[in-house]
C-alpha atoms as a PDB file:
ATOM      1  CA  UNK A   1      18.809  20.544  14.300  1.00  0.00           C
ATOM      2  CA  UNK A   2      18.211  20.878  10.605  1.00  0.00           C
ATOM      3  CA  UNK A   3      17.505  23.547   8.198  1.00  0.00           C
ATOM      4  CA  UNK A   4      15.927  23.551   5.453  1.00  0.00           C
ATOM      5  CA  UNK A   5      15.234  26.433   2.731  1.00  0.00           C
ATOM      6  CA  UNK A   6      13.100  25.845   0.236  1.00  0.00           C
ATOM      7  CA  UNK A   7      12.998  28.002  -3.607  1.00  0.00           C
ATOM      8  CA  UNK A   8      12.566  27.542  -6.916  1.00  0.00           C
ATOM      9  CA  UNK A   9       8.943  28.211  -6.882  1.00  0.00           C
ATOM     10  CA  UNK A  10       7.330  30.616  -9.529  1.00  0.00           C
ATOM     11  CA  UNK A  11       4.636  30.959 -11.993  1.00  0.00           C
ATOM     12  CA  UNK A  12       4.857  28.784 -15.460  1.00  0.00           C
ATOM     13  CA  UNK A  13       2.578  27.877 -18.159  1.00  0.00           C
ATOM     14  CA  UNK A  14       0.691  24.441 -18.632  1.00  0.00           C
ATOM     15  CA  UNK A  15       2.975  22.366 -19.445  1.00  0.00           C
ATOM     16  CA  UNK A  16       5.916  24.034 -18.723  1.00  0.00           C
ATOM     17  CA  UNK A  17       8.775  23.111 -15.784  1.00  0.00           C
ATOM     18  CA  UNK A  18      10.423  23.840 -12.726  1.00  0.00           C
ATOM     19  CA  UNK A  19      12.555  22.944 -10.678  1.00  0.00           C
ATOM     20  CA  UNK A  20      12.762  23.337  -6.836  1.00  0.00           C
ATOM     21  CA  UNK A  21      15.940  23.170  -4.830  1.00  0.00           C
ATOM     22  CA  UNK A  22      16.042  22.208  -0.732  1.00  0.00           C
ATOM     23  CA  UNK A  23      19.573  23.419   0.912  1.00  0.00           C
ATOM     24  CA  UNK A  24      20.212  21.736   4.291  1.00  0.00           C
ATOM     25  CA  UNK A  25      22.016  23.118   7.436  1.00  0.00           C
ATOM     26  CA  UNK A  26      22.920  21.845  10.476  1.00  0.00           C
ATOM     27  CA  UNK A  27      23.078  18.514  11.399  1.00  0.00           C
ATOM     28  CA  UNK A  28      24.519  15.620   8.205  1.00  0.00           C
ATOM     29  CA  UNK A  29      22.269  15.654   5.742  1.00  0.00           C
ATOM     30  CA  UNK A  30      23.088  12.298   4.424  1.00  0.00           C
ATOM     31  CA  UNK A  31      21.452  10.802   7.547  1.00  0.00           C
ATOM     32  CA  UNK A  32      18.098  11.762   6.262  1.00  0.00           C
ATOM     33  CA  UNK A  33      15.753  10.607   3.739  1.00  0.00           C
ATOM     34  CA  UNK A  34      14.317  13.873   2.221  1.00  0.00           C
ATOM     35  CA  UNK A  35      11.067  14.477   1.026  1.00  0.00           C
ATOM     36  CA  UNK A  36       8.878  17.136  -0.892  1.00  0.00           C
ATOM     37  CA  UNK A  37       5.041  17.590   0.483  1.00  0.00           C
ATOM     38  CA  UNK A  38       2.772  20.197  -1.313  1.00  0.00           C
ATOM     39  CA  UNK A  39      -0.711  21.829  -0.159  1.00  0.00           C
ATOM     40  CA  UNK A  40      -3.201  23.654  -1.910  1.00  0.00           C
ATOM     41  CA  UNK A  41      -5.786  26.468  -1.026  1.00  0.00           C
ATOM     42  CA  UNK A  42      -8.073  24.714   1.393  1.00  0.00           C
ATOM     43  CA  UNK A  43      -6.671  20.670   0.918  1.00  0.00           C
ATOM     44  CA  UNK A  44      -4.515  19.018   3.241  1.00  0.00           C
ATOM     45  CA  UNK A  45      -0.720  18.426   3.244  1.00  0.00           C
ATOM     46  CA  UNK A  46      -0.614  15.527   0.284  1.00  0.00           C
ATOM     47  CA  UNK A  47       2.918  13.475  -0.326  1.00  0.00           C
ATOM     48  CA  UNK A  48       4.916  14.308  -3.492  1.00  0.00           C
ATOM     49  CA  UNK A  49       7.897  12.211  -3.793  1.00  0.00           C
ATOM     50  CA  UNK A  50      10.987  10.846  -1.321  1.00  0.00           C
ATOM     51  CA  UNK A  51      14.812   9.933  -1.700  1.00  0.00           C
ATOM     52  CA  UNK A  52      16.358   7.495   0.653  1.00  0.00           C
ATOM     53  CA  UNK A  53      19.510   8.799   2.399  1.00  0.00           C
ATOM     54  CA  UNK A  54      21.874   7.758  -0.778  1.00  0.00           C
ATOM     55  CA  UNK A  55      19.608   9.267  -3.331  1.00  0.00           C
ATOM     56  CA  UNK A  56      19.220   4.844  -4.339  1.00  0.00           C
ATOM     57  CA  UNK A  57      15.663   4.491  -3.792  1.00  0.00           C
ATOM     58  CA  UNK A  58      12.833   6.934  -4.583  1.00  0.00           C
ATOM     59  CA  UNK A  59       9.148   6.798  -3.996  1.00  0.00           C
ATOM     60  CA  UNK A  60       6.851   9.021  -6.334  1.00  0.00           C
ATOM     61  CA  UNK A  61       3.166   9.417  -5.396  1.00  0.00           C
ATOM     62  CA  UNK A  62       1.145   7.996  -8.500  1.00  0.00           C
ATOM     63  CA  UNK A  63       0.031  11.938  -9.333  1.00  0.00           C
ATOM     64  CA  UNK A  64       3.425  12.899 -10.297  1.00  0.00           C
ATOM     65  CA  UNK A  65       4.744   9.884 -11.427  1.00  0.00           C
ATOM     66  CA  UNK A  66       6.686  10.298 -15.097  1.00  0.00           C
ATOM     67  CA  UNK A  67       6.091  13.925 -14.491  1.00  0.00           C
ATOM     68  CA  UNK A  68       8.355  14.899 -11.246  1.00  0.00           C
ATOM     69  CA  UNK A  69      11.812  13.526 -10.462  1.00  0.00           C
ATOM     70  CA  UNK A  70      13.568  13.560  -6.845  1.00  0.00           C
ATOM     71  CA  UNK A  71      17.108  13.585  -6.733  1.00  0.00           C
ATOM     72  CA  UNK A  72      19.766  14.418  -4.201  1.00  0.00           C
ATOM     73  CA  UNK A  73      23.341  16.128  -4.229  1.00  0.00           C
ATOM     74  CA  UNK A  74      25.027  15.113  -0.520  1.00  0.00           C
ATOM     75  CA  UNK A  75      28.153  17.163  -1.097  1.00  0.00           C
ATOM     76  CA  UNK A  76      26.046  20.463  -1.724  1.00  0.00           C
ATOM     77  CA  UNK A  77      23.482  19.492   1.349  1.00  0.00           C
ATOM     78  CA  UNK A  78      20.516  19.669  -1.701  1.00  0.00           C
ATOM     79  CA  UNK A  79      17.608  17.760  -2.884  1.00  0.00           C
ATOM     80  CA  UNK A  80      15.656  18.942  -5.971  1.00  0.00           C
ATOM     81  CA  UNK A  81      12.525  18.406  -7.293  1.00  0.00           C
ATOM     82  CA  UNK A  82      12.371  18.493 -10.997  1.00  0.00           C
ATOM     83  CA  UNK A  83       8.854  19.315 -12.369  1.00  0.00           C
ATOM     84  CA  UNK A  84       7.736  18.971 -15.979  1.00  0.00           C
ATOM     85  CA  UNK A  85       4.912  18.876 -17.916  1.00  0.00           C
ATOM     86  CA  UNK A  86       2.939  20.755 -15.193  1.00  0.00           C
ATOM     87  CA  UNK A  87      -0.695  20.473 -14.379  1.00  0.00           C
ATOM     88  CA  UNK A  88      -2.822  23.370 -12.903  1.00  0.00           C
ATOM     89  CA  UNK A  89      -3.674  21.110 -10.451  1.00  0.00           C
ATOM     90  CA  UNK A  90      -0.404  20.933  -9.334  1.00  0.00           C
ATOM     91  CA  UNK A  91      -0.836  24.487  -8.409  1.00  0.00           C
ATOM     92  CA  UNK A  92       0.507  24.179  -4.251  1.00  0.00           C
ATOM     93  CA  UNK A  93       2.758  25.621  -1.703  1.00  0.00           C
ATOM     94  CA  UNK A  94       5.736  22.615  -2.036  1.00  0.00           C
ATOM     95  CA  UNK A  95       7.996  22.074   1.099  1.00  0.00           C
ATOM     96  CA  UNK A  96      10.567  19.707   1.671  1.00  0.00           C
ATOM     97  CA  UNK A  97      11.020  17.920   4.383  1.00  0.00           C
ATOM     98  CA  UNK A  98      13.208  15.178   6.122  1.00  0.00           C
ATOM     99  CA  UNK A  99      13.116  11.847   7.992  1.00  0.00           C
ATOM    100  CA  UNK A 100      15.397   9.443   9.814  1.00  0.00           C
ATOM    101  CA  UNK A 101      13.253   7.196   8.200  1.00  0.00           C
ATOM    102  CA  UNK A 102      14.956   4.889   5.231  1.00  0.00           C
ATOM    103  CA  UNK A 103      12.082   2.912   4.484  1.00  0.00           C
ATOM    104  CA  UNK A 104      10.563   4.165   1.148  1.00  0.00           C
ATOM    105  CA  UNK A 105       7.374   2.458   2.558  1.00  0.00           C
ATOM    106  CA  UNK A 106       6.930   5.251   5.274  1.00  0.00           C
ATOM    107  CA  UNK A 107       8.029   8.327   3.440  1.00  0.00           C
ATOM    108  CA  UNK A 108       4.102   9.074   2.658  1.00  0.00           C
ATOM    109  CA  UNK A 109       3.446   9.831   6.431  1.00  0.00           C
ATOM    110  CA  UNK A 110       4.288  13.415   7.721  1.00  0.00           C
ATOM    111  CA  UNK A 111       4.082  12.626  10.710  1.00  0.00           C
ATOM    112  CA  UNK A 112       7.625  11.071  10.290  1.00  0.00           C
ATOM    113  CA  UNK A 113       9.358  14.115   9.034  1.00  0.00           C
ATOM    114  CA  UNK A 114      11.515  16.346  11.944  1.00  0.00           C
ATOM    115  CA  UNK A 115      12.221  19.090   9.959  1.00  0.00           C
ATOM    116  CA  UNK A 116      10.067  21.815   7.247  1.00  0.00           C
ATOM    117  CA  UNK A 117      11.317  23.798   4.681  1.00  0.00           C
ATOM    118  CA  UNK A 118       9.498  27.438   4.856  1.00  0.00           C
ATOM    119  CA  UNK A 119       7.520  26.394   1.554  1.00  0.00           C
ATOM    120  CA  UNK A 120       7.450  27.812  -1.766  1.00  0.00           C
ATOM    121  CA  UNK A 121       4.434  28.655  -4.096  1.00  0.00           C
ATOM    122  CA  UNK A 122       4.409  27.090  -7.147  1.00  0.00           C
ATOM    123  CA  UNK A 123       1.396  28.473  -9.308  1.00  0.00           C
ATOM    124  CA  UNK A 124       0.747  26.593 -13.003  1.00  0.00           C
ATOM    125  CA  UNK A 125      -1.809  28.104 -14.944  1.00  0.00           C
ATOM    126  CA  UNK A 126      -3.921  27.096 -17.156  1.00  0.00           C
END
């Protein structure tokens, strides 16, 4: 088993940043890939960004891209999610998540993640 707790989440200005923090329990962490997944009022689950078990390869979906950063810390059991130059529209509940999977190529599938974070509302507006 794995936990994950998800904060950081808050309300900031167009244009401003954030940054979200994941803390893992349970079972290594640095077995997992982690990722963050976000969902807004009414939309489905979308894919935000993934770290390979190392924190060496990273996938970004092309909405975030140059905006959002993943990164990992395996001695504190923590990924982050670093946010700027925010977008109403990335207005979401974000959770992270995390995979067995090491294959950036698969990190955009949910279906693949074990384990959810409890979420946390990030609100940009405009």
């Amino acid at each position: 088993q794995v936990q994950l707790v998800d904060s950081g989440g808050g309300l900031v200005q167009t244009g401003g940043s954030l940054r979200l923090s994941c803390a893992a329990s349970g079972r290594t962490f640095s077995t997992y890939a982690m990722g963050w997944f976000r969902q807004a009022p009414g939309k489905g689950r979308e894919f935000v960004a993934a770290i390979s078990r190392t924190g060496g390869s990273t996938n970004v979906a092309d909405s975030v891209k140059g905006r959002f950063t993943i990164s990992r810390d395996n001695a504190k059991n923590t990924v982050y999610l670093q946010m700027d130059s925010l977008k109403p529209e990335d207005t979401a509940v974000y959770y992270c998540a995390a995979t067995p999977q090491n294959y950036p190529a698969l990190w955009g599938s949910r279906i693949l993640y074990d384990y959810w974070g409890q979420g946390t509302q990030v609100t940009v507006s405009s």
